[in-house]
C-alpha atoms as a PDB file:
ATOM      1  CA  UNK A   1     -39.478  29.969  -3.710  1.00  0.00           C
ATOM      2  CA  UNK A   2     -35.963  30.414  -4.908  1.00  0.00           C
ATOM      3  CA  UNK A   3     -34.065  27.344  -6.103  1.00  0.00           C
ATOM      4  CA  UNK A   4     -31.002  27.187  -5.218  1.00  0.00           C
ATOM      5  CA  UNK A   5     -28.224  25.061  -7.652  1.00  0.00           C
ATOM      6  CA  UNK A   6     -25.110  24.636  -5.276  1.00  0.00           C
ATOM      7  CA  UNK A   7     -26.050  21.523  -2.842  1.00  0.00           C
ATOM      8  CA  UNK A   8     -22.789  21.512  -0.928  1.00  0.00           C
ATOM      9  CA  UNK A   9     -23.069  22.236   2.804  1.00  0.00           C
ATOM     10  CA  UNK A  10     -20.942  25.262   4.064  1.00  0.00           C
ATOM     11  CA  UNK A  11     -17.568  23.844   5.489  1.00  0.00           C
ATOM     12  CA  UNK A  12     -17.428  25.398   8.970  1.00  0.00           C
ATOM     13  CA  UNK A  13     -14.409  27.914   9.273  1.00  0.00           C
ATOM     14  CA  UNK A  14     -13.161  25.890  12.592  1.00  0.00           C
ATOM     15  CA  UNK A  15     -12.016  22.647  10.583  1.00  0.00           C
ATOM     16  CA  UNK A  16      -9.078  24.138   8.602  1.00  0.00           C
ATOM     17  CA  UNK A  17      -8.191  25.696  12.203  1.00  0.00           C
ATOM     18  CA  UNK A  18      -8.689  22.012  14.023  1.00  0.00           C
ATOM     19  CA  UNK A  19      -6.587  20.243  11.125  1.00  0.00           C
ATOM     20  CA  UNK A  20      -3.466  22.343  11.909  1.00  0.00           C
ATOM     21  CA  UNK A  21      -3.843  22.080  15.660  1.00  0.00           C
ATOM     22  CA  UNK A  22      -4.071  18.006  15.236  1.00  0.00           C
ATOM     23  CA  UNK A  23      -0.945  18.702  13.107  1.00  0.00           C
ATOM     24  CA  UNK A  24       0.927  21.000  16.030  1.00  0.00           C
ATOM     25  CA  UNK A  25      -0.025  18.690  18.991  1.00  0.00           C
ATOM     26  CA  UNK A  26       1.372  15.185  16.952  1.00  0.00           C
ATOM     27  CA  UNK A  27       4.424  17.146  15.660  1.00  0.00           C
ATOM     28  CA  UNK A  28       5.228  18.472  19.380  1.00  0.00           C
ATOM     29  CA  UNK A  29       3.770  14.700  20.547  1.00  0.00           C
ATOM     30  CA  UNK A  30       6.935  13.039  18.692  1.00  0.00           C
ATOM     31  CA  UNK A  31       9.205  15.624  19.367  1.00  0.00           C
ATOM     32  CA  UNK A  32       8.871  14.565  22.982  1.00  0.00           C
ATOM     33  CA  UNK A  33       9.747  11.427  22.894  1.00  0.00           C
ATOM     34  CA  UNK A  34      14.013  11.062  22.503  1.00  0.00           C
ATOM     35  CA  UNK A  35      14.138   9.903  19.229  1.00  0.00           C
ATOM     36  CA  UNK A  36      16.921  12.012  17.398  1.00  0.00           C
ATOM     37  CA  UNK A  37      17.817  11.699  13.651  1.00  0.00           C
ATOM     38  CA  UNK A  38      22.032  12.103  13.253  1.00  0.00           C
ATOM     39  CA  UNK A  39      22.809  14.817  11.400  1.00  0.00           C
ATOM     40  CA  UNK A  40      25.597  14.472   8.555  1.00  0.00           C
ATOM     41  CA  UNK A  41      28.961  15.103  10.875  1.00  0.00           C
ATOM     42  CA  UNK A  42      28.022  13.404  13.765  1.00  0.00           C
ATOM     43  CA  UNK A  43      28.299   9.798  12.570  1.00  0.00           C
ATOM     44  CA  UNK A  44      32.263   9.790  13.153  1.00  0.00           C
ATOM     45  CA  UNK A  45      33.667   9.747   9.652  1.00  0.00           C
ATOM     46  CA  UNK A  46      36.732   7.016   8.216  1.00  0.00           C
ATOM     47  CA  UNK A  47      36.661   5.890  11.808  1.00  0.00           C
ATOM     48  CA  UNK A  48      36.727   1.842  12.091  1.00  0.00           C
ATOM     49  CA  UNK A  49      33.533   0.564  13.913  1.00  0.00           C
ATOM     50  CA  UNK A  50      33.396  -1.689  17.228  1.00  0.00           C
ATOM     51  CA  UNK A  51      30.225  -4.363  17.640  1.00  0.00           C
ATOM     52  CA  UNK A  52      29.427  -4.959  20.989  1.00  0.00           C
ATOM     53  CA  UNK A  53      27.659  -8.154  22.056  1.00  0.00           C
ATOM     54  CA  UNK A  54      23.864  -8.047  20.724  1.00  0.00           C
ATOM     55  CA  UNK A  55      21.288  -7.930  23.518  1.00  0.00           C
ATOM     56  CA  UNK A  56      18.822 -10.069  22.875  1.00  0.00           C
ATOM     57  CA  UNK A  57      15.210  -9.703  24.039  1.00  0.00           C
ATOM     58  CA  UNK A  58      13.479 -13.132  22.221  1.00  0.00           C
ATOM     59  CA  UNK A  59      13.136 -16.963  23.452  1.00  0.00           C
ATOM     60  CA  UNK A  60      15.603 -17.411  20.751  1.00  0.00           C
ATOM     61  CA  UNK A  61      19.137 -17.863  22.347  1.00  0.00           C
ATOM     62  CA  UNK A  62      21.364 -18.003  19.439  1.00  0.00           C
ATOM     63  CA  UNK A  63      19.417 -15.071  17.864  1.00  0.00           C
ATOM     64  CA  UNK A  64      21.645 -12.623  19.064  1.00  0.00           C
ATOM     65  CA  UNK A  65      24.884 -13.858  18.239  1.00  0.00           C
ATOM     66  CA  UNK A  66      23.575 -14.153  14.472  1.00  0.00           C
ATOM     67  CA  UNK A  67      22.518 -10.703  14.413  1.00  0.00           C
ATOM     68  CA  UNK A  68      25.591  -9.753  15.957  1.00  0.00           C
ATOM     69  CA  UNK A  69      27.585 -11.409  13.561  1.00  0.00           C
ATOM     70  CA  UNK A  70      25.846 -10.293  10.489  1.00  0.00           C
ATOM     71  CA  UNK A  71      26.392  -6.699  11.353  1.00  0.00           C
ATOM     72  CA  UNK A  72      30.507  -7.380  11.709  1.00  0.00           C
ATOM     73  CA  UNK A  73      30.241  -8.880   8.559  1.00  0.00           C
ATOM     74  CA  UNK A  74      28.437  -5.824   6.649  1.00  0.00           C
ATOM     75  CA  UNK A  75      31.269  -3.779   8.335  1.00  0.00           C
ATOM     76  CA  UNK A  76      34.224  -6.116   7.527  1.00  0.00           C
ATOM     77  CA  UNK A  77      32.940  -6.153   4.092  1.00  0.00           C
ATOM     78  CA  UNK A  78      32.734  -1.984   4.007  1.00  0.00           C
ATOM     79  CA  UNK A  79      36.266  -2.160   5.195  1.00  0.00           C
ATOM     80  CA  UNK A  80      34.405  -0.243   8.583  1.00  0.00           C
ATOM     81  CA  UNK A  81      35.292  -3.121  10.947  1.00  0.00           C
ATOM     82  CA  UNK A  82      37.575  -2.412  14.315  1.00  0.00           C
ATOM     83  CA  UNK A  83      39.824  -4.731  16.139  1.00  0.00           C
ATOM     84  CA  UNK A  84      38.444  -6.538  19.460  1.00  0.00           C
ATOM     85  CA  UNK A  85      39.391  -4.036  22.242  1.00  0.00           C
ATOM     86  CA  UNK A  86      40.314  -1.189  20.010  1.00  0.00           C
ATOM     87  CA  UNK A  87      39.078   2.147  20.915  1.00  0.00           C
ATOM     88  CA  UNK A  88      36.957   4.472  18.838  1.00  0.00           C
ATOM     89  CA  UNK A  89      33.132   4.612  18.161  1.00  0.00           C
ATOM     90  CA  UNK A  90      31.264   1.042  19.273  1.00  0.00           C
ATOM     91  CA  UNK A  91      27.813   0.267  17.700  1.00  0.00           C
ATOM     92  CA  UNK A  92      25.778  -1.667  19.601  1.00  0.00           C
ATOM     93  CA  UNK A  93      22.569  -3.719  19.216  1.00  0.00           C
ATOM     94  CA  UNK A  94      19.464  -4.939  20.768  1.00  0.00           C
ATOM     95  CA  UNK A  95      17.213  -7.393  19.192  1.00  0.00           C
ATOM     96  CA  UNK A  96      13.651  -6.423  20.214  1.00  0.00           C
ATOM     97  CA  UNK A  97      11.912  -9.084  18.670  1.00  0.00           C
ATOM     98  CA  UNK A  98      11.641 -12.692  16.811  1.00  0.00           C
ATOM     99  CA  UNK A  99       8.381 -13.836  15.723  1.00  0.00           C
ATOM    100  CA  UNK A 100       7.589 -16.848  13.382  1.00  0.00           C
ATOM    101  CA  UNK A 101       4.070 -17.037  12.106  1.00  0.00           C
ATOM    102  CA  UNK A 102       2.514 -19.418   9.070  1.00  0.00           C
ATOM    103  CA  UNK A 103       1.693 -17.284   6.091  1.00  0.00           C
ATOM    104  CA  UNK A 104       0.532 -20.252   4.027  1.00  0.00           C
ATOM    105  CA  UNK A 105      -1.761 -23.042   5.181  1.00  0.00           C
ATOM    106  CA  UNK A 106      -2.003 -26.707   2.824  1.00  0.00           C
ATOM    107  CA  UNK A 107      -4.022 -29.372   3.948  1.00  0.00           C
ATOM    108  CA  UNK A 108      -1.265 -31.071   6.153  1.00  0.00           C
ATOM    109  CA  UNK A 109      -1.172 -27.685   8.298  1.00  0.00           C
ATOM    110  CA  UNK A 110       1.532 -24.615   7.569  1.00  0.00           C
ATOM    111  CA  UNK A 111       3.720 -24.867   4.190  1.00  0.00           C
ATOM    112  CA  UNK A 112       5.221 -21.884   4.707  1.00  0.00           C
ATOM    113  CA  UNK A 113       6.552 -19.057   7.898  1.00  0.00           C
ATOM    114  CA  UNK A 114       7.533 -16.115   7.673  1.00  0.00           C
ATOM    115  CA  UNK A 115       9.842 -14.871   9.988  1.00  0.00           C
ATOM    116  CA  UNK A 116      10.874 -10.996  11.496  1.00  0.00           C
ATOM    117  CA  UNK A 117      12.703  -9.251  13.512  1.00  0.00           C
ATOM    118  CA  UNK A 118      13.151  -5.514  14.718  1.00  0.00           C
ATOM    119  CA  UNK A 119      16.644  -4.550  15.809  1.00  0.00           C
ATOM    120  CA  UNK A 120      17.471  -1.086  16.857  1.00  0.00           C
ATOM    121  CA  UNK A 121      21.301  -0.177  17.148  1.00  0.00           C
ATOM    122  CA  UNK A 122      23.405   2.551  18.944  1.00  0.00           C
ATOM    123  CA  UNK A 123      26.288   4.526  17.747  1.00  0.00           C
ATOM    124  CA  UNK A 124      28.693   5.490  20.799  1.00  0.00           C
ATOM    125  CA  UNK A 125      31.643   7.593  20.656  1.00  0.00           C
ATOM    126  CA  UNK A 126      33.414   9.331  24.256  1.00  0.00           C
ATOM    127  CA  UNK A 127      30.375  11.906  23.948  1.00  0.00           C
ATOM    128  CA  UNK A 128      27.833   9.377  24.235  1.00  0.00           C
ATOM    129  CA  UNK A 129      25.248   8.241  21.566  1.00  0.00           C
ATOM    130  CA  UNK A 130      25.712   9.528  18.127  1.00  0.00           C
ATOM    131  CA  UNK A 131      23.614   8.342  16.152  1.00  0.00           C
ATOM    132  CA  UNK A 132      20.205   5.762  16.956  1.00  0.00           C
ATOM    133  CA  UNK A 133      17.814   3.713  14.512  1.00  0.00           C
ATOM    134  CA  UNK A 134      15.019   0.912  14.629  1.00  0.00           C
ATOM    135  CA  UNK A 135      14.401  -1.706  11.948  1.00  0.00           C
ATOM    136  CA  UNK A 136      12.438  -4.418  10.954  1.00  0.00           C
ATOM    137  CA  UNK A 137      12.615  -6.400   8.056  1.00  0.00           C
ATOM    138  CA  UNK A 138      10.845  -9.876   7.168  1.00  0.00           C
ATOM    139  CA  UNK A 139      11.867 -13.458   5.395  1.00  0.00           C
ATOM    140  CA  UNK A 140       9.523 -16.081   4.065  1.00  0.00           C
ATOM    141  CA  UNK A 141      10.889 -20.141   4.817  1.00  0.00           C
ATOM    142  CA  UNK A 142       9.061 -23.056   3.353  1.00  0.00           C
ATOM    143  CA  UNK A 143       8.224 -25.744   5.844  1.00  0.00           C
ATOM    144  CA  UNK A 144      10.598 -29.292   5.324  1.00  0.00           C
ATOM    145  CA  UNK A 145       9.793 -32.352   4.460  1.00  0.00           C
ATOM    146  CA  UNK A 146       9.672 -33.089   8.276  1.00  0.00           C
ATOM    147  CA  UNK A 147      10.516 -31.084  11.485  1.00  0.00           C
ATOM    148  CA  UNK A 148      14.340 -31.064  11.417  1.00  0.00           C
ATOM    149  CA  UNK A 149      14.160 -29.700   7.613  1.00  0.00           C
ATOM    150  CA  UNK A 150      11.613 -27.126   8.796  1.00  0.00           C
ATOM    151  CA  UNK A 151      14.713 -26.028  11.946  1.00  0.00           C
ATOM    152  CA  UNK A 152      16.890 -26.058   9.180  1.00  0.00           C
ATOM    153  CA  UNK A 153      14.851 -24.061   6.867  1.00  0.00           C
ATOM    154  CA  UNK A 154      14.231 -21.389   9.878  1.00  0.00           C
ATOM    155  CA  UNK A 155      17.770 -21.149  10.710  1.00  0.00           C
ATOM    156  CA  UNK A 156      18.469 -20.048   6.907  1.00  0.00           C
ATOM    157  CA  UNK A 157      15.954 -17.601   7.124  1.00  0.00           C
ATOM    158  CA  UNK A 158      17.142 -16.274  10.312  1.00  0.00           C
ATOM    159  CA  UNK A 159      20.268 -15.675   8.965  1.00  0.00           C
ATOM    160  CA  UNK A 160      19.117 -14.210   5.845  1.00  0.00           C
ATOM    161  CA  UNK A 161      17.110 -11.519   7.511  1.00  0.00           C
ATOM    162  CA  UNK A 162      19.970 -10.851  10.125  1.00  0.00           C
ATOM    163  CA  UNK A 163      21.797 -10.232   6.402  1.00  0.00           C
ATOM    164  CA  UNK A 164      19.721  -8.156   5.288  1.00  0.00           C
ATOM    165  CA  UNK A 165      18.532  -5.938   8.421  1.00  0.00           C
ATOM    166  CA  UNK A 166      22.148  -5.711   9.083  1.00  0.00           C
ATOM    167  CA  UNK A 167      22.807  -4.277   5.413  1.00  0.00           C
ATOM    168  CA  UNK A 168      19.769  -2.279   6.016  1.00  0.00           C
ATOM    169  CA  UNK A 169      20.524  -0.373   9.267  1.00  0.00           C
ATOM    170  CA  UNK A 170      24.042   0.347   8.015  1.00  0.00           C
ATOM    171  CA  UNK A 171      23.035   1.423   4.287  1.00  0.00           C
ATOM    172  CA  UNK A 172      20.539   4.159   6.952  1.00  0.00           C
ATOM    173  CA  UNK A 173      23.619   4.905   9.383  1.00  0.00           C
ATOM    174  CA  UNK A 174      26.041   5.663   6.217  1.00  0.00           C
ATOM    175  CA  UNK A 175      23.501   7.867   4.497  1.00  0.00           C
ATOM    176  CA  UNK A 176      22.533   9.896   7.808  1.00  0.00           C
ATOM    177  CA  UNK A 177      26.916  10.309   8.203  1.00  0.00           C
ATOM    178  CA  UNK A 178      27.727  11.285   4.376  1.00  0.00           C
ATOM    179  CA  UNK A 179      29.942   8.636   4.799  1.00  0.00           C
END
């Protein structure tokens, strides 16, 4: 009886082969689907940027105009920003969703929320879409003292994260242009 040292069990030569076919099928799975990364050039470069009305998909009315202003903000403040009804490229924006969820309990109920939101946006020029991204981002709000300083609270928040997403998508958008 021969004892043998080596207790690992011989790896089948069909796993190596299954690992790159998983690999193949995703890569051609996501390849599929429309989503297009710009390539530096196609982002139009030193042009001024229109922002369209926001399109917004939430129970939250005034979410859209919030998001929508944030985002002329970031480009007034990058010098990017068009005139209303001037022509060039026009970026436009969809707010896909607004949720506000407790993320800390206390024994009168929720201290504190956080809030997020996903917004993709759309780059247009006169040869169509030129350039296409999807964010979220998040911001933490402490509940008020009582349920008007909680609104109040939220509404700070909201415009926080619009901020920030908005800083966000355009920081992607001028590092995808080179500009």
């Amino acid at each position: 009886m021969k004892a043998s040292s080596d207790s690992r069990a011989p790896q089948s030569p069909a796993l190596p082969v299954k690992c790159f076919l998983s690999l193949v099928v995703a890569i051609l799975a996501t390849a599929g689907c429309g989503y297009r990364v710009a390539r530096p050039g196609d982002v139009p470069k030193g042009q001024d940027i229109r922002v369209a009305a926001f399109q917004n998909y939430t129970a939250q009315v005034e979410a859209g105009g919030v998001f929508g202003g944030a985002l002329r903000e970031e480009l007034s403040a990058r010098g990017r920003l068009a005139p209303e009804g001037a022509s060039g490229p026009e970026l436009t924006g969809e707010l896909l969703t607004l949720a506000s969820v407790p993320s800390a309990l206390g024994a009168q109920g929720a201290s504190a929320f956080s809030l997020s939101a996903t917004v993709r946006v759309r780059l247009r020029d006169a040869s169509g879409v030129v350039y296409e991204d999807q964010a979220g981002l998040g911001e933490d709000y402490l509940a008020g003292v009582d349920v008007l300083g909680t609104e109040a609270n939220r509404r700070a928040a909201l415009r926080r994260l619009a901020r920030n997403l908005s800083r966000e998508l355009l920081e992607r958008m001028s590092v995808a242009a080179g500009f």
